[in-house]
C-alpha atoms as a PDB file:
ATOM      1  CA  UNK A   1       0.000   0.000   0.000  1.00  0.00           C
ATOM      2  CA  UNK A   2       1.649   3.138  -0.922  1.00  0.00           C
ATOM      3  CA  UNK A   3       1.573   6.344   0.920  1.00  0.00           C
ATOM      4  CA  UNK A   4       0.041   9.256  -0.155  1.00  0.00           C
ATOM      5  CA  UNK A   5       1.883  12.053   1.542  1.00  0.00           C
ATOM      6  CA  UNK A   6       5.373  11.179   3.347  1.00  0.00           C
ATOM      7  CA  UNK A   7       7.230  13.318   5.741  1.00  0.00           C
ATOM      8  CA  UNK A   8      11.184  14.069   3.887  1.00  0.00           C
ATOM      9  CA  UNK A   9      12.679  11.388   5.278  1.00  0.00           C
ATOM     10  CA  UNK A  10      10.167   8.381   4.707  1.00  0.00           C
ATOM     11  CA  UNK A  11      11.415   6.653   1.695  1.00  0.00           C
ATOM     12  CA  UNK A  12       8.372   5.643  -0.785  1.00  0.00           C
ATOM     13  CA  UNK A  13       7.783   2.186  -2.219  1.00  0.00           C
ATOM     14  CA  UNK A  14       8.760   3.598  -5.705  1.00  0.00           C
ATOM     15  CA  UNK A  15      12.257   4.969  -4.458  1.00  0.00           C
ATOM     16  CA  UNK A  16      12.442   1.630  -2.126  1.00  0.00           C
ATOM     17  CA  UNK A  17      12.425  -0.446  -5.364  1.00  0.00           C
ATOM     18  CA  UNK A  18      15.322   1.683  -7.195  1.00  0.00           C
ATOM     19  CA  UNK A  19      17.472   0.978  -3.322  1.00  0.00           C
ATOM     20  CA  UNK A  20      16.916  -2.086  -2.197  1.00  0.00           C
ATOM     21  CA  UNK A  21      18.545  -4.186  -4.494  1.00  0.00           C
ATOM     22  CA  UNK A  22      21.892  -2.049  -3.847  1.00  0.00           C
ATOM     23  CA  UNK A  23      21.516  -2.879  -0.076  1.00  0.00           C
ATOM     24  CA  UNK A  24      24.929  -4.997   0.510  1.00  0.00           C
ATOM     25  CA  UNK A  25      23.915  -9.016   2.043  1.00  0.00           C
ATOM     26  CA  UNK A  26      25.051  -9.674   4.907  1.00  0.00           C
ATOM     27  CA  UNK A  27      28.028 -12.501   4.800  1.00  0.00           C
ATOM     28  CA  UNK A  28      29.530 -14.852   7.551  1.00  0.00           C
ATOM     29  CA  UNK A  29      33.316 -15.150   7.178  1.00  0.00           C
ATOM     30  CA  UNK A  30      34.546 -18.636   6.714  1.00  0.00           C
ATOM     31  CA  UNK A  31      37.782 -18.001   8.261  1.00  0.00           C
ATOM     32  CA  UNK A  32      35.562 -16.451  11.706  1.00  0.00           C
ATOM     33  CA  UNK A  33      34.728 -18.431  14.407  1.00  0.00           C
ATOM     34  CA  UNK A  34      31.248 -17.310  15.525  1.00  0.00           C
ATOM     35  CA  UNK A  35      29.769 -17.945  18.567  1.00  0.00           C
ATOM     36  CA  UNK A  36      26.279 -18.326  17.605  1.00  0.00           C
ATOM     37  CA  UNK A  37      25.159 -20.200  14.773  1.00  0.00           C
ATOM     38  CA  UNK A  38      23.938 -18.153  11.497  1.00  0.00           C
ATOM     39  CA  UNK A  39      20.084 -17.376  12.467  1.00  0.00           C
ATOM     40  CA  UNK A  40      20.446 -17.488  15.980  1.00  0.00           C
ATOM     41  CA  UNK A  41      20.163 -14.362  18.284  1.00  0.00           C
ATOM     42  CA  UNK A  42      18.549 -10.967  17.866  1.00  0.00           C
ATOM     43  CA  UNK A  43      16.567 -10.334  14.449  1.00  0.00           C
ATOM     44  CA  UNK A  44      18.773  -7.717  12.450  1.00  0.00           C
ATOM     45  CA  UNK A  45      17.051  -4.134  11.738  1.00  0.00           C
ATOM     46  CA  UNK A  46      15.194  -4.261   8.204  1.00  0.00           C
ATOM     47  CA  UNK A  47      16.962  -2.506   5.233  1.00  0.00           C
ATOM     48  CA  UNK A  48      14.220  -0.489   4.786  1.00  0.00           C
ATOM     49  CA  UNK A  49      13.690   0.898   7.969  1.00  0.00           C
ATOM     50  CA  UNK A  50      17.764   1.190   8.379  1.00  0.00           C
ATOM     51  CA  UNK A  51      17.685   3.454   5.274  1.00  0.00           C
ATOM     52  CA  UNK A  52      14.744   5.465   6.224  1.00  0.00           C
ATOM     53  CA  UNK A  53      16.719   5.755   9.601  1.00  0.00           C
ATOM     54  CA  UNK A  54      20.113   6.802   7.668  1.00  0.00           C
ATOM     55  CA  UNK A  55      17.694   9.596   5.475  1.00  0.00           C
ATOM     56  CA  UNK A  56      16.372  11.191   8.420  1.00  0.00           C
ATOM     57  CA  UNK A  57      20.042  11.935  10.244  1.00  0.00           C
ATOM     58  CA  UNK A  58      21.007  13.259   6.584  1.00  0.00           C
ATOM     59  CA  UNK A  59      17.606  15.494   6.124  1.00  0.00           C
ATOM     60  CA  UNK A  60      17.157  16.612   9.846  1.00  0.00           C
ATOM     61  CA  UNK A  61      21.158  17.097  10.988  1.00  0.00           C
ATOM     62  CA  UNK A  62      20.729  15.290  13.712  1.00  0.00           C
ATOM     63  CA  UNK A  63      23.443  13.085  15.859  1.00  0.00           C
ATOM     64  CA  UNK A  64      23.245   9.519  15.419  1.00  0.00           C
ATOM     65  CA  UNK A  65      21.922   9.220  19.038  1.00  0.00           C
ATOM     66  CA  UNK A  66      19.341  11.676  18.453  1.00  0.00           C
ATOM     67  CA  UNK A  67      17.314   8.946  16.398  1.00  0.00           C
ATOM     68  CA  UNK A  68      13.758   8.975  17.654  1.00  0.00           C
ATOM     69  CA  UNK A  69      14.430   4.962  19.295  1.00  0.00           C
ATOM     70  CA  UNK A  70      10.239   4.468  19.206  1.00  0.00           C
ATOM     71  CA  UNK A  71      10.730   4.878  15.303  1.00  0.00           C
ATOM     72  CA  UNK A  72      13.698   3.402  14.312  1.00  0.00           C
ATOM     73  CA  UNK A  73      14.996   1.551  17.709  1.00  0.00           C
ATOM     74  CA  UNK A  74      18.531   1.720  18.299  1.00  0.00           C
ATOM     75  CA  UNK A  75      20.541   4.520  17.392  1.00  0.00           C
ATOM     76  CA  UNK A  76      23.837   2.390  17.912  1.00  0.00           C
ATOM     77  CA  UNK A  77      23.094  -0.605  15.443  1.00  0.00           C
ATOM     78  CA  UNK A  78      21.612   1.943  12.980  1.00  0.00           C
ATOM     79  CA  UNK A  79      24.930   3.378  12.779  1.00  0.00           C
ATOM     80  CA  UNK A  80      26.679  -0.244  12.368  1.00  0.00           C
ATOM     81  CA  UNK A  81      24.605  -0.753   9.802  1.00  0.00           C
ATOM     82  CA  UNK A  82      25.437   2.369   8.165  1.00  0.00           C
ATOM     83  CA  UNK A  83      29.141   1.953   8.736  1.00  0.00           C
ATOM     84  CA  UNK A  84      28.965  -1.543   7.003  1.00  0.00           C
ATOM     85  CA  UNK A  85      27.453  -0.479   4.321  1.00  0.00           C
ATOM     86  CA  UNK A  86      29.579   2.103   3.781  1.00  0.00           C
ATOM     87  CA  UNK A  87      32.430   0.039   3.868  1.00  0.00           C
ATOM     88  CA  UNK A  88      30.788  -2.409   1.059  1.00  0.00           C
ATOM     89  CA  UNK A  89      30.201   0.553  -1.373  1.00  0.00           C
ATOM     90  CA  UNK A  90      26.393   1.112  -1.310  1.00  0.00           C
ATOM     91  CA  UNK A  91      26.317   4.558  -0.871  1.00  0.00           C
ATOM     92  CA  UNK A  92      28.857   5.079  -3.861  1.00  0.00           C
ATOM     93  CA  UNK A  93      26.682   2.838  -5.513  1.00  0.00           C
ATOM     94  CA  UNK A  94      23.376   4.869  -4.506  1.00  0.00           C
ATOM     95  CA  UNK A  95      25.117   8.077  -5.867  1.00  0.00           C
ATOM     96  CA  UNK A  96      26.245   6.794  -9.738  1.00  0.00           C
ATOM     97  CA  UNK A  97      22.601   5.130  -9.792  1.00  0.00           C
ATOM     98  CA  UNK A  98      21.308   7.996  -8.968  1.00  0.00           C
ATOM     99  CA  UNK A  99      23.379  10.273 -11.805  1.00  0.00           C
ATOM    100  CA  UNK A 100      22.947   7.551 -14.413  1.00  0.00           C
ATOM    101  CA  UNK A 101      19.113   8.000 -13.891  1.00  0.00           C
ATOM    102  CA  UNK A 102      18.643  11.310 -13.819  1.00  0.00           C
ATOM    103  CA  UNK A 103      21.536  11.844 -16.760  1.00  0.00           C
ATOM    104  CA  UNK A 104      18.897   9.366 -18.495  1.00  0.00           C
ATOM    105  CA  UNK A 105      15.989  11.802 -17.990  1.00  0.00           C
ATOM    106  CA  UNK A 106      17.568  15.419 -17.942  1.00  0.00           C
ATOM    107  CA  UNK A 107      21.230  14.726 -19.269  1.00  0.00           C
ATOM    108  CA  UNK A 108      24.159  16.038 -17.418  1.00  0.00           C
ATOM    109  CA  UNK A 109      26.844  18.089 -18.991  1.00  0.00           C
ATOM    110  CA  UNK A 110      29.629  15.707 -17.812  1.00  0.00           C
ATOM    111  CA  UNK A 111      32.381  18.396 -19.502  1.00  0.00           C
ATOM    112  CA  UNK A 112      31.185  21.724 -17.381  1.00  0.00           C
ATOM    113  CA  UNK A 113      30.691  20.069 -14.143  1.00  0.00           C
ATOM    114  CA  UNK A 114      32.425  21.293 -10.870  1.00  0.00           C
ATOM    115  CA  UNK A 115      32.727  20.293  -7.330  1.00  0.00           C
ATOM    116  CA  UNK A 116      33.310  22.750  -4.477  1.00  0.00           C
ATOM    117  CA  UNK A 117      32.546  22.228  -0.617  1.00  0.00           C
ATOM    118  CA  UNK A 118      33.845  23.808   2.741  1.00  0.00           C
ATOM    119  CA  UNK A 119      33.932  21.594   6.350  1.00  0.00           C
ATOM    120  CA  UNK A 120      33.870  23.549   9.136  1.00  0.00           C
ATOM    121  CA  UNK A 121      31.991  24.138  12.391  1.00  0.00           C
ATOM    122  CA  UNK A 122      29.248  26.686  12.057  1.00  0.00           C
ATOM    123  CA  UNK A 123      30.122  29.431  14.239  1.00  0.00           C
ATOM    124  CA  UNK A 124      28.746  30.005  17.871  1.00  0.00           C
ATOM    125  CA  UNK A 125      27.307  33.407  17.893  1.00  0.00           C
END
């Protein structure tokens, strides 16, 4: 059932479908020795509600610990999650998706494009 009208950070079915199949497996190392057999222990975090998680620290600013917990649970293995997959390449994978689409529908002059940014604290006063 789709929604109708999402707040910024809910992430529709129609953009779910373009992500999800970017969303890195998880994998067991065969040179680990786990502890717990694969299956056992606490049910990991859906993908979908990680990501929606991940899009509302990018749209709202906040800190990682600032995640509403009744929404999206905890803060701490949201940001595991995030770490892995930004280890495995899905956000890097997200963003060239993302330009190959839209230089599908709008084209992108790849010869008179520029990159530019500043990091620095924002002042106090």
């Amino acid at each position: 059932m789709a929604k109708t009208h999402a707040h910024s950070w809910e992430v529709t079915d129609e953009f779910w479908a373009r992500v999800q199949p970017l969303i890195p497996q998880p994998v067991r190392d065969p040179n680990k020795q786990y502890l717990r057999s694969a299956g056992a222990g606490r049910p990991p975090k859906a993908p979908r509600l990680v990501f929606e998680a991940i899009v509302y620290v990018l749209r709202t600013g906040c800190q990682w610990k600032a995640l509403p917990a009744e929404r999206f649970g905890s803060a701490s293995a949201v940001h595991q999650k995030f770490m892995h997959w930004s280890k495995a390449g899905f956000f890097e994978a997200l963003w060239k998706a993302g330009l190959a689409e839209y230089d599908e529908l709008e084209g992108i002059a790849w010869r008179w494009q520029s990159i530019d940014g500043a990091m620095f604290k924002a002042p106090l006063a």
